[in-house]
Protein backbone atom coordinates (compact mmCIF):
# COMPACT_ATOMS: atom_id res chain seq x y z
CA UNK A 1 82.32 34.73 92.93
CA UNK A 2 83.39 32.83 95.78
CA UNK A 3 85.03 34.75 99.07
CA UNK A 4 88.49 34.11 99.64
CA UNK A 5 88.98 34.22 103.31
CA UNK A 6 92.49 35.29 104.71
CA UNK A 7 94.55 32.69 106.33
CA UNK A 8 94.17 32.48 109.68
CA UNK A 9 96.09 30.55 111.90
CA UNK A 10 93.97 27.47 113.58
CA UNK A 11 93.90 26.77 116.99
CA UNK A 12 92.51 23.66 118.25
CA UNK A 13 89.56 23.12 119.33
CA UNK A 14 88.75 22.99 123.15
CA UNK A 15 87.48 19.43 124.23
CA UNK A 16 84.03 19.19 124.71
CA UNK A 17 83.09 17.82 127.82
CA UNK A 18 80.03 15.78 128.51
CA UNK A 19 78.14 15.33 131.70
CA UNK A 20 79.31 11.59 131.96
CA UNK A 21 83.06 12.77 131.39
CA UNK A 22 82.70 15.67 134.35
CA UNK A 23 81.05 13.45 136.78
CA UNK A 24 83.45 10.13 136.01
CA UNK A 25 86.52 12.86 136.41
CA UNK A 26 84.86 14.36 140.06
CA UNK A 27 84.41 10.60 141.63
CA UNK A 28 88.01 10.39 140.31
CA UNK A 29 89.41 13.40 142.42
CA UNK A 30 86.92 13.11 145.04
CA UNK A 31 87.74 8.81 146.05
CA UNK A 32 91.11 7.73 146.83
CA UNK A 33 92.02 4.05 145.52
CA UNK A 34 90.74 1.81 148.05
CA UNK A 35 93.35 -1.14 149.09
CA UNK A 36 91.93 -4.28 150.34
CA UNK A 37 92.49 -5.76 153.37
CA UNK A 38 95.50 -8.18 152.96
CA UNK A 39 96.43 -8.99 156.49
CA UNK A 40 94.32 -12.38 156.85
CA UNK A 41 95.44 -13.12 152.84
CA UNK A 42 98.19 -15.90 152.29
CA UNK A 43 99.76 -14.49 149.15
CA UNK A 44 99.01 -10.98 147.74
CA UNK A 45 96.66 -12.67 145.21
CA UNK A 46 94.95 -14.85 147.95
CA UNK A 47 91.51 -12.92 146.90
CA UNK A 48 89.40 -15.81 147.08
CA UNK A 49 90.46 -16.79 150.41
CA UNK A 50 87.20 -16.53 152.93
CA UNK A 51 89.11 -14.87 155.74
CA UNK A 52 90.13 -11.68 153.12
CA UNK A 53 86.36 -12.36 151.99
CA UNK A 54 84.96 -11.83 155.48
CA UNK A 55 87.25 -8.72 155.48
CA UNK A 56 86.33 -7.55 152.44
CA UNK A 57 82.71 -7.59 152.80
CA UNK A 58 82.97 -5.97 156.42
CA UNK A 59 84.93 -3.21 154.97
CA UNK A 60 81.98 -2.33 152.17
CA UNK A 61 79.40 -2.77 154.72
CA UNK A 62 80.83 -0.25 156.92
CA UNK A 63 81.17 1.99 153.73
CA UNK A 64 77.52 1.29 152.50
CA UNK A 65 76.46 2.00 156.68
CA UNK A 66 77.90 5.39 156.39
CA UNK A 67 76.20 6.20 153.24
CA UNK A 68 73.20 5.07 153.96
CA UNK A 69 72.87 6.84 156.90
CA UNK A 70 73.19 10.42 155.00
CA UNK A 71 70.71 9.25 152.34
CA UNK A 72 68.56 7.51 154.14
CA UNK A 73 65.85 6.93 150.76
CA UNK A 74 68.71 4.94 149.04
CA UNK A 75 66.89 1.76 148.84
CA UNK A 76 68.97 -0.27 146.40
CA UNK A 77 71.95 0.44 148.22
CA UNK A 78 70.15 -0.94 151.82
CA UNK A 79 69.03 -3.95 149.55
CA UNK A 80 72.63 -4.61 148.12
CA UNK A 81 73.58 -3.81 152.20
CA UNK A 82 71.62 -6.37 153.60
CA UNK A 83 72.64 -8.99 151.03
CA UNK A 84 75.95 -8.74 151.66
CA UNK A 85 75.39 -8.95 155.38
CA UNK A 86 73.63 -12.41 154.63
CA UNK A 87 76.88 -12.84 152.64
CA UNK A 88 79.20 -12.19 155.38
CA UNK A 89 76.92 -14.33 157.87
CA UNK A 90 77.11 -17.52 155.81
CA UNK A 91 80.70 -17.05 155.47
CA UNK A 92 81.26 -16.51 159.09
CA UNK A 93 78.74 -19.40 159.65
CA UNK A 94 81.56 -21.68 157.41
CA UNK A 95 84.52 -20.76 159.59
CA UNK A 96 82.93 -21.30 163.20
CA UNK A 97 82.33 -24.51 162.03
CA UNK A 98 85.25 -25.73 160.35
CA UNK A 99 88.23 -23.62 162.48
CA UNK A 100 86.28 -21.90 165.56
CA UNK A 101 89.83 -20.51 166.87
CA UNK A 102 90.21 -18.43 163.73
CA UNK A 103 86.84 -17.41 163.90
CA UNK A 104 87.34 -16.07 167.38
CA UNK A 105 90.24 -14.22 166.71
CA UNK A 106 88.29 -13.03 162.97
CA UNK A 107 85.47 -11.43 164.88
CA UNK A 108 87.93 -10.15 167.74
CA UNK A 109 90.07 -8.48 164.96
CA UNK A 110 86.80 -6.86 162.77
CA UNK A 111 84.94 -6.00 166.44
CA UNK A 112 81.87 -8.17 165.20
CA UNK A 113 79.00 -9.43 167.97
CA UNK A 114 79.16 -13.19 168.23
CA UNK A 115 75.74 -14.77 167.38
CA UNK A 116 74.45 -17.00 169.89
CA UNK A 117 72.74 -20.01 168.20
């Protein structure tokens, strides 16, 4: 004969938590939401612009710098680092030759060493 078990009263379940889930939920806490440098964009959605570009990549490169200098093995990060540099360079390259007075006051503003060609 089968066992009749008493009602019991159910409670749910407790989530199970994977290692992905714990990790995504610390870089969460642990990162505020970064806001991009607007002040050289014309419109809010001006993204593509290469002045907020030139901003944009100096603010990860100052990020990646700081990492990189507490893990100091991190060699895919120096390699995505140094790319961007080049990134940043060629950009920078593009607006001392087509508007050199922005591109003074661009490398004043972001405290950049002018390159000497």
């Amino acid at each position: 004969m089968p066992k009749v078990r008493k009602e019991e009263k159910k409670q749910p379940k407790a989530k199970k938590t994977t290692v992905k889930a714990e990790v995504k939920a610390r870089r969460a806490e642990a990162k505020p939401a970064k806001k991009a440098p607007t002040r050289s964009a014309k419109k809010k959605a001006d993204t593509g612009s290469v002045y907020f570009q030139i901003k944009n990549f100096s603010a990860k490169i100052a990020a990646l710098t700081e990492h990189l200098k507490e893990h100091k093995h991190d060699f895919d990060s120096r390699r995505g680092l140094l790319i961007m540099v080049g990134k940043r360079r060629r950009l920078l390259n593009y607006v001392k030759k087509n508007d050199p007075e922005r591109y003074d006051k661009l490398i004043e503003s972001l405290k950049l060493k002018k390159v000497i060609e």
